[in-house]
Protein backbone atom coordinates (compact mmCIF):
# COMPACT_ATOMS: atom_id res chain seq x y z
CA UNK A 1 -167.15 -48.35 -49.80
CA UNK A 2 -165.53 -51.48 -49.19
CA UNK A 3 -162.53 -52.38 -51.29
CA UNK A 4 -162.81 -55.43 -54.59
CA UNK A 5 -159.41 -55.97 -54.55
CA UNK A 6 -156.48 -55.82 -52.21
CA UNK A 7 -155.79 -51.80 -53.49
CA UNK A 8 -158.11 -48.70 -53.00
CA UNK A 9 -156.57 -46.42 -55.54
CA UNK A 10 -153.81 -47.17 -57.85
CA UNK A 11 -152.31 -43.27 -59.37
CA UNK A 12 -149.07 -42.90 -61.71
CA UNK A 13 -146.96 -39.21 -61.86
CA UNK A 14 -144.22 -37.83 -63.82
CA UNK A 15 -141.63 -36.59 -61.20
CA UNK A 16 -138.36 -34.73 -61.35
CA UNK A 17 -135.95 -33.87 -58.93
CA UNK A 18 -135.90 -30.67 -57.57
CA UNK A 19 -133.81 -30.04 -53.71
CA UNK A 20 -133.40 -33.72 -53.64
CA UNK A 21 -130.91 -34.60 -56.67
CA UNK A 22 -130.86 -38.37 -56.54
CA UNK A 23 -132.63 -41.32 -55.23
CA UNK A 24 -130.44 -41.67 -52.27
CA UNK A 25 -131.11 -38.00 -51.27
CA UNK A 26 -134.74 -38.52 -51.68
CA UNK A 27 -134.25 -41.76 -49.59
CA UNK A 28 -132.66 -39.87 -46.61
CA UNK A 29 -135.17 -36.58 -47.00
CA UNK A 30 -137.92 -39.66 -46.52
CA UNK A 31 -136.59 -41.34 -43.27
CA UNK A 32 -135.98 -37.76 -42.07
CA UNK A 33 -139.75 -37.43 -42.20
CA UNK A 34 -140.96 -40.46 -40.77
CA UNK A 35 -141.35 -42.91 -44.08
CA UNK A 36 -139.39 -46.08 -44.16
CA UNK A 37 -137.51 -46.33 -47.43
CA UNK A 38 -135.84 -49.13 -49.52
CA UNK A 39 -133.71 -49.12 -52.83
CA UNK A 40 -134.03 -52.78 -54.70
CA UNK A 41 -132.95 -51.93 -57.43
CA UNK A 42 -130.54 -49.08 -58.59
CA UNK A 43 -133.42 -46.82 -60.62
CA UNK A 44 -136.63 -47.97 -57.84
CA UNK A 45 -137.08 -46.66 -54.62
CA UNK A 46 -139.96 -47.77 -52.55
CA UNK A 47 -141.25 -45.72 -49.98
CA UNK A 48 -144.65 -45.89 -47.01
CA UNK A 49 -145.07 -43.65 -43.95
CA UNK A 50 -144.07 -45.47 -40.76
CA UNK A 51 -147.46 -45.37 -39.09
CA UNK A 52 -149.41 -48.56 -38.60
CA UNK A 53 -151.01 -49.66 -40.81
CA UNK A 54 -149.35 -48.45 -43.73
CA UNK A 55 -151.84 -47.33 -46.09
CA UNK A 56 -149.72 -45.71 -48.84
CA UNK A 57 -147.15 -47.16 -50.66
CA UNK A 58 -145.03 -44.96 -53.49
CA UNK A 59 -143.07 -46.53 -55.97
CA UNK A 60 -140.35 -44.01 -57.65
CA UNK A 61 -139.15 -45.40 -61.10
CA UNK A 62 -136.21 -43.25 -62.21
CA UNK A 63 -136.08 -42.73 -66.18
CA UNK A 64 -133.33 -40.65 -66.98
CA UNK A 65 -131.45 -37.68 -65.38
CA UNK A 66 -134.48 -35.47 -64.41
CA UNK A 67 -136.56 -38.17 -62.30
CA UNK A 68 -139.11 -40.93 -63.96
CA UNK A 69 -142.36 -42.11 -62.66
CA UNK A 70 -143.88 -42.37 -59.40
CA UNK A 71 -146.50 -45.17 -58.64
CA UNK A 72 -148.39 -43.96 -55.38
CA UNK A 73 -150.74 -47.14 -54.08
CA UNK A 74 -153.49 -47.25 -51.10
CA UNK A 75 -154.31 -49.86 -49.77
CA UNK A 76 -157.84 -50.65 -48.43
CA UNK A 77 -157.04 -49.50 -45.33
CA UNK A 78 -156.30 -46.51 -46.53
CA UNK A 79 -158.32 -43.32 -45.69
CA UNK A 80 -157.51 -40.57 -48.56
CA UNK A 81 -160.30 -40.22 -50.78
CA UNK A 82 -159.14 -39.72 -54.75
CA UNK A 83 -158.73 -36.38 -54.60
CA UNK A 84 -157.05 -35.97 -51.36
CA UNK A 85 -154.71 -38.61 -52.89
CA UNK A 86 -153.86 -35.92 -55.91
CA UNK A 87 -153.78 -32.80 -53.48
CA UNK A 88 -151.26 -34.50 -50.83
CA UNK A 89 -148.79 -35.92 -53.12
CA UNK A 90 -148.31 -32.52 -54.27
CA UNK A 91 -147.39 -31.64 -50.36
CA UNK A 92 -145.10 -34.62 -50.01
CA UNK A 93 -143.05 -34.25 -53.02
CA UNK A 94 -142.18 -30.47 -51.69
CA UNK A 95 -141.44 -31.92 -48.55
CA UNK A 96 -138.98 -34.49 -49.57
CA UNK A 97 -137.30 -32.29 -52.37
CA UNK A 98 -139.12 -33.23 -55.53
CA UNK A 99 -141.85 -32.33 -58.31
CA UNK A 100 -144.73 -33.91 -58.95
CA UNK A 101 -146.63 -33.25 -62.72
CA UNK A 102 -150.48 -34.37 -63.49
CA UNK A 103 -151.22 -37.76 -63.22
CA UNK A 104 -150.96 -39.98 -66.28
CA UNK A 105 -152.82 -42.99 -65.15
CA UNK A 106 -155.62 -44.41 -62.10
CA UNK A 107 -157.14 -46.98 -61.25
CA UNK A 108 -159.75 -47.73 -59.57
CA UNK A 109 -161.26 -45.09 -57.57
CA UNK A 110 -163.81 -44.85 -55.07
C-alpha cells in the first residue's frame, strides 16, 4: 500500500508508570535499549528506535501522577502492519517499565 500522507498509522494510549516512575527513568530504560530519547518539554518525552530509518516515533504526554498519553507514529517507511503496531507496544512498554491500556484513538490504517 503506498502511503497518502507523510504517516502510515497514527495510534493514541493511556499509559501509567509501572518499574519506571518518571519520565527521566523511562528516558534512561529507553537509551538502555537502543531508542534515542529527548525531553522538550518537562511533561513530553519523545522517543524512536536508533535503527535507520526510524520508522516509529512515540510521543509520551504526562497528565498527572500515574502517566498520561502516549502518541505512537509510523512513518511510511515503516513496516508494522496495524495490528502488529497494537501487539508490540504492549512488549515495549514492559520493556521500558511502563503500562500500556487500549487505544483511544487511530488514524489512518492500512
Amino acid at each position: 500500500m503506498e502511503a497518502l500522507f507523510p504517516l502510515r498509522h497514527v495510534l493514541v494510549f493511556r499509559w501509567r508508570f509501572g518499574e519506571a516512575r518518571d519520565l527521566d527513568e523511562l528516558m534512561r530504560r529507553m537509551g538502555e535499549r537502543m531508542f534515542y530519547a529527548i525531553r522538550p518539554a518537562e511533561d513530553v518525552l519523545v522517543a524512536t528506535s536508533k535503527t535507520k530509518p526510524s520508522a516509529v516515533i512515540f510521543v509520551f504526554l504526562r497528565e498527572g501522577d500515574d502517566g498520561g498519553r502516549l502518541i505512537l507514529i509510523q512513518t511510511p517507511g515503516g513496516r508494522y502492519s496495524y495490528p502488529q503496531l497494537v501487539h508490540y507496544v504492549r512488549i515495549f512498554a514492559k520493556t521500558v517499565g511502563i503500562e500500556v491500556g487500549e487505544e483511544i484513538t487511530l488514524a489512518p490504517r492500512g
